[in-house]
Protein backbone atom coordinates (compact mmCIF):
# COMPACT_ATOMS: atom_id res chain seq x y z
CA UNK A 1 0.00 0.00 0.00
CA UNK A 2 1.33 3.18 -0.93
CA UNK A 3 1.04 6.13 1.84
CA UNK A 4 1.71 9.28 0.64
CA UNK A 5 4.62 11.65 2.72
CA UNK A 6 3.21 14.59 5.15
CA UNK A 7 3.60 17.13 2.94
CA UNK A 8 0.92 16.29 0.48
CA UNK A 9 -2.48 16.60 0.39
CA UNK A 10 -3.28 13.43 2.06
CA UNK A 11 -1.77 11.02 4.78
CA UNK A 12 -1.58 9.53 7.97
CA UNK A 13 -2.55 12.43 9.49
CA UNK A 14 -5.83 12.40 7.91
CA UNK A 15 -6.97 9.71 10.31
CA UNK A 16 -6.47 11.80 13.11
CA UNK A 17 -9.19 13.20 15.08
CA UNK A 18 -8.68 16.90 15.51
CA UNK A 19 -7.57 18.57 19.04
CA UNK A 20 -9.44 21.92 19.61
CA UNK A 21 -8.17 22.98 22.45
CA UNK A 22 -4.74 23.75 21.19
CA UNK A 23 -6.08 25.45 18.14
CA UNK A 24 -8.25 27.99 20.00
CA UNK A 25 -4.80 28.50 21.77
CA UNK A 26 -3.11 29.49 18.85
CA UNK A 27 -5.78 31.44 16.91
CA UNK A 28 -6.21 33.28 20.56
CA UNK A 29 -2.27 33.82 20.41
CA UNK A 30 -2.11 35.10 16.48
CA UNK A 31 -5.71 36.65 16.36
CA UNK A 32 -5.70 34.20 12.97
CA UNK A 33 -9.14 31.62 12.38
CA UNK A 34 -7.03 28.43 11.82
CA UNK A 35 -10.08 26.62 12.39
CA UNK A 36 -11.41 27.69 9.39
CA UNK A 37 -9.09 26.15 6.91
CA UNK A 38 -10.20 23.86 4.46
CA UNK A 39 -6.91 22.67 2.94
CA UNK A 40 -7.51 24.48 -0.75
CA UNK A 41 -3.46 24.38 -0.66
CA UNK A 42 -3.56 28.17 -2.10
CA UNK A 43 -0.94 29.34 0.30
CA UNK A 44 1.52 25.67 -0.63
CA UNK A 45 0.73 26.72 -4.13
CA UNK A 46 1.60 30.26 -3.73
CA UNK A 47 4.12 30.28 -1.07
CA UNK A 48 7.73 31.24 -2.62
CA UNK A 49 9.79 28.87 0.12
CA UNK A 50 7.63 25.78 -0.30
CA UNK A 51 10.50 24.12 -2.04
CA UNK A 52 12.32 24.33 1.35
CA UNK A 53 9.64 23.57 3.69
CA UNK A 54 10.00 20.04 5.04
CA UNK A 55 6.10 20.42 5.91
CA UNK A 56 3.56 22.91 2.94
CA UNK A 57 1.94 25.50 4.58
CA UNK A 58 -1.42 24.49 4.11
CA UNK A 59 -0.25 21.06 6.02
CA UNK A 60 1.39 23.20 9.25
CA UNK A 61 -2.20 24.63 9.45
CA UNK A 62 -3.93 21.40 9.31
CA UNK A 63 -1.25 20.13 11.82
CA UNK A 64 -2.15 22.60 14.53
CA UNK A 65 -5.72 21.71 13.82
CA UNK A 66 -4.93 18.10 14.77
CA UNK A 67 -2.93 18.98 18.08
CA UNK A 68 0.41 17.43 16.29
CA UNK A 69 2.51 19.91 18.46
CA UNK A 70 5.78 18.06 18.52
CA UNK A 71 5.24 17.45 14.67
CA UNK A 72 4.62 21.57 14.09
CA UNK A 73 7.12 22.88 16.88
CA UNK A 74 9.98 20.68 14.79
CA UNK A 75 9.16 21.49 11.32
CA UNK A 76 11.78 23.53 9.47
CA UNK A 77 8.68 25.15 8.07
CA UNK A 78 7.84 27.44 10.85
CA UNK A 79 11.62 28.82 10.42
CA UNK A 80 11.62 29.12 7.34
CA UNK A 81 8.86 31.50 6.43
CA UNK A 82 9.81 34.98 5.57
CA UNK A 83 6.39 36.51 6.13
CA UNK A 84 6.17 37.67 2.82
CA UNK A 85 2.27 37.21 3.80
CA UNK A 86 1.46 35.85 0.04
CA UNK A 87 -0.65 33.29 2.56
CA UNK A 88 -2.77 35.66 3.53
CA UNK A 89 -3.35 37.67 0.29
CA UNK A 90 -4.36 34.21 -1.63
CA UNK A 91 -6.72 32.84 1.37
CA UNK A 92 -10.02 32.77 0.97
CA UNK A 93 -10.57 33.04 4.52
CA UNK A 94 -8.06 35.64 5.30
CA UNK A 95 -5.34 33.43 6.98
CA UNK A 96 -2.27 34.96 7.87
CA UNK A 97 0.29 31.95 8.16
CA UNK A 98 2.97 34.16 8.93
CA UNK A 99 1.34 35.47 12.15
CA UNK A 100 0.69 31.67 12.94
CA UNK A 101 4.65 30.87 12.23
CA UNK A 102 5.51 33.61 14.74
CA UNK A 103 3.41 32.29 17.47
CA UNK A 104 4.67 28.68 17.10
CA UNK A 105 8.36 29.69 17.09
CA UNK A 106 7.55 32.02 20.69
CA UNK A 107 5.86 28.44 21.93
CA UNK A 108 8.93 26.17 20.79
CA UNK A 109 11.26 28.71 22.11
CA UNK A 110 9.05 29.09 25.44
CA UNK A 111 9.83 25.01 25.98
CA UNK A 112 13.74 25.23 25.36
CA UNK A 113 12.83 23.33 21.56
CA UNK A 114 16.18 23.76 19.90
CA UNK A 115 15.16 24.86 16.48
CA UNK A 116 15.84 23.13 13.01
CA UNK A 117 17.27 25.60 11.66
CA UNK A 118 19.37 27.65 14.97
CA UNK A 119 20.87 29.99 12.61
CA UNK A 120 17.33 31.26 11.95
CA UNK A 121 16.47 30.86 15.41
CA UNK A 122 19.66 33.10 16.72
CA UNK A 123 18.32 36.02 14.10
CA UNK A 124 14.65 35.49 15.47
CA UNK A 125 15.94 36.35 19.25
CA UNK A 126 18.34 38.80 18.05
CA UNK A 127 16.49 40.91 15.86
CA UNK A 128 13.52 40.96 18.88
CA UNK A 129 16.22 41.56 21.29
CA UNK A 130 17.04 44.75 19.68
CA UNK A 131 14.09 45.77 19.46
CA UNK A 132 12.87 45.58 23.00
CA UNK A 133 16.31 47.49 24.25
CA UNK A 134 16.01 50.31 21.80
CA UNK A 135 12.31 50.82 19.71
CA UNK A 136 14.03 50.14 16.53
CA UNK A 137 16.59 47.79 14.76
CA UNK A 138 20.35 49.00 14.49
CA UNK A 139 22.38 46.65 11.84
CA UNK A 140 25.79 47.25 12.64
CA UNK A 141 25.09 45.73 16.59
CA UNK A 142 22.46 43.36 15.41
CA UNK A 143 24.81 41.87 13.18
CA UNK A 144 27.35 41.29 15.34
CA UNK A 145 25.15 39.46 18.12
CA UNK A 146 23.48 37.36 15.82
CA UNK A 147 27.02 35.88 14.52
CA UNK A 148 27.92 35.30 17.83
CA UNK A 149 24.84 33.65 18.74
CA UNK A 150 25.01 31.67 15.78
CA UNK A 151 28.34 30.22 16.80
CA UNK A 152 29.67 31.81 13.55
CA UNK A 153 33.55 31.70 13.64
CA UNK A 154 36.93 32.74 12.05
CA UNK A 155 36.17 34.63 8.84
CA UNK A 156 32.26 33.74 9.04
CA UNK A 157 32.37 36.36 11.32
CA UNK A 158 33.88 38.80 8.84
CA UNK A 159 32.74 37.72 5.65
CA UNK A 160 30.40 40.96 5.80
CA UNK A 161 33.21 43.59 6.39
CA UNK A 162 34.12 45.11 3.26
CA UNK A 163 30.23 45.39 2.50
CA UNK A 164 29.61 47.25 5.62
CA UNK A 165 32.69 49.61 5.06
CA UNK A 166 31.22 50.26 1.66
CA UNK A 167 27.48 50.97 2.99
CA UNK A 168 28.59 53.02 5.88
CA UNK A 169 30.81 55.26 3.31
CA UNK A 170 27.67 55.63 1.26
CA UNK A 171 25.55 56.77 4.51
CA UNK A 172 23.46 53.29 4.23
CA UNK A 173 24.42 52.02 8.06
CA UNK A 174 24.74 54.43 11.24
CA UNK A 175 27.78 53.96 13.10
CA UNK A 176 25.94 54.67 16.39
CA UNK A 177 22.44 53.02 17.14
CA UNK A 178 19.68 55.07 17.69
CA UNK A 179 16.69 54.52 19.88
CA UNK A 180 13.31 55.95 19.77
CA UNK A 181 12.19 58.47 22.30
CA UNK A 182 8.87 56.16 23.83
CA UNK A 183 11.18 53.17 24.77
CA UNK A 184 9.75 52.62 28.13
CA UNK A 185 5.86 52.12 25.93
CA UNK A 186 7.95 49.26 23.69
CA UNK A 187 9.47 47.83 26.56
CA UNK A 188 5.40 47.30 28.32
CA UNK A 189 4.26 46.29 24.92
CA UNK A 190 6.83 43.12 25.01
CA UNK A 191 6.05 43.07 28.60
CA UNK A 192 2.35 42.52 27.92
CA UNK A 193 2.83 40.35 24.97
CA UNK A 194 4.86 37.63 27.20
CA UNK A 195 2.86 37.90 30.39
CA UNK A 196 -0.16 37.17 27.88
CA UNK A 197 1.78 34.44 26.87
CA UNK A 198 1.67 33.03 30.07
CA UNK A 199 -1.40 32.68 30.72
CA UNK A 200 -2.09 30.38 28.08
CA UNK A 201 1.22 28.62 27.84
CA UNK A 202 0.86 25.16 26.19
């Protein structure tokens, strides 16, 4: 008997009997109606990474609708998506896997889930990291800490030199970061978001 692999339109999967609870968690988390997917594969068909993804969008979404946590918090999928939001545009029910993605990586990363892909996890925590301490992103220092976070050695971590030199010469990167004047209001905002979080941690 042939049984065809996860990422198509049917499998294994299909026998499964689907777990609410965990849903309503994540649609409350990324204000997204997963429930209302009906696996029309528009965003797999449309989605420019699908040739990376281990698991097609449309199956992540019918994942979460069967409780496979373990199965969704491991995919390469959820790391890989750039939230280029082509998802949402070709939904017919408006749904915005991107927003999704984000929530799942902030539950894998709430559990200690070492990621598929760490480089992309390292930019994920990086990039919000710099955000929360300043309001807005600054390259040069962003940079930096992600390499280092990454585990990036030797002349990995300077393989980007000359191209900085040449985009700070041209005025395309500040030398010096620069915040925002309201940091204290970002700071609550990321405050708020996490102690949300909490409340419904899975």
């Amino acid at each position: 008997m042939t049984v065809n692999p996860p990422g198509t339109a049917a499998g294994p999967e299909a026998r499964l009997a689907p777990a609410p609870d965990w849903a309503r968690e994540v649609e409350r988390e990324s204000a997204q109606p997963v429930s209302l997917c009906y696996q029309c594969q528009k965003c797999s068909g449309g989605c420019p990474l699908a040739f990376a993804m281990d698991v097609l969008p449309h199956r992540l979404i019918r994942y979460v609708q069967l409780g496979q946590k373990e199965r969704v918090w491991q995919s390469r999928t959820v790391w890989l998506c750039a939230a280029c939001r082509t998802c949402a545009a070709r939904c017919p029910n408006g749904i915005d896997i991107a927003a999704v993605a984000d929530v799942l990586k902030q539950q894998a990363m709430r559990r200690g889930l070492v990621a598929p892909e760490p480089s992309v996890q390292a930019f994920h925590q990086t990039f919000l990291s710099s955000l929360r301490s300043r309001g807005r992103m600054h390259e040069l220092t962003m940079l930096l800490r992600f390499k280092l976070k990454a585990g990036f050695k030797g002349s990995e971590l300077s393989q980007d030199l000359r191209l900085g030199l040449a985009m700070l010469r041209h005025g395309k990167l500040r030398l010096l970061p620069e915040g925002v004047r309201r940091t204290r209001e970002i700071q609550a905002l990321f405050a708020r978001a996490q102690e949300g979080k909490s409340h419904g941690a899975v």
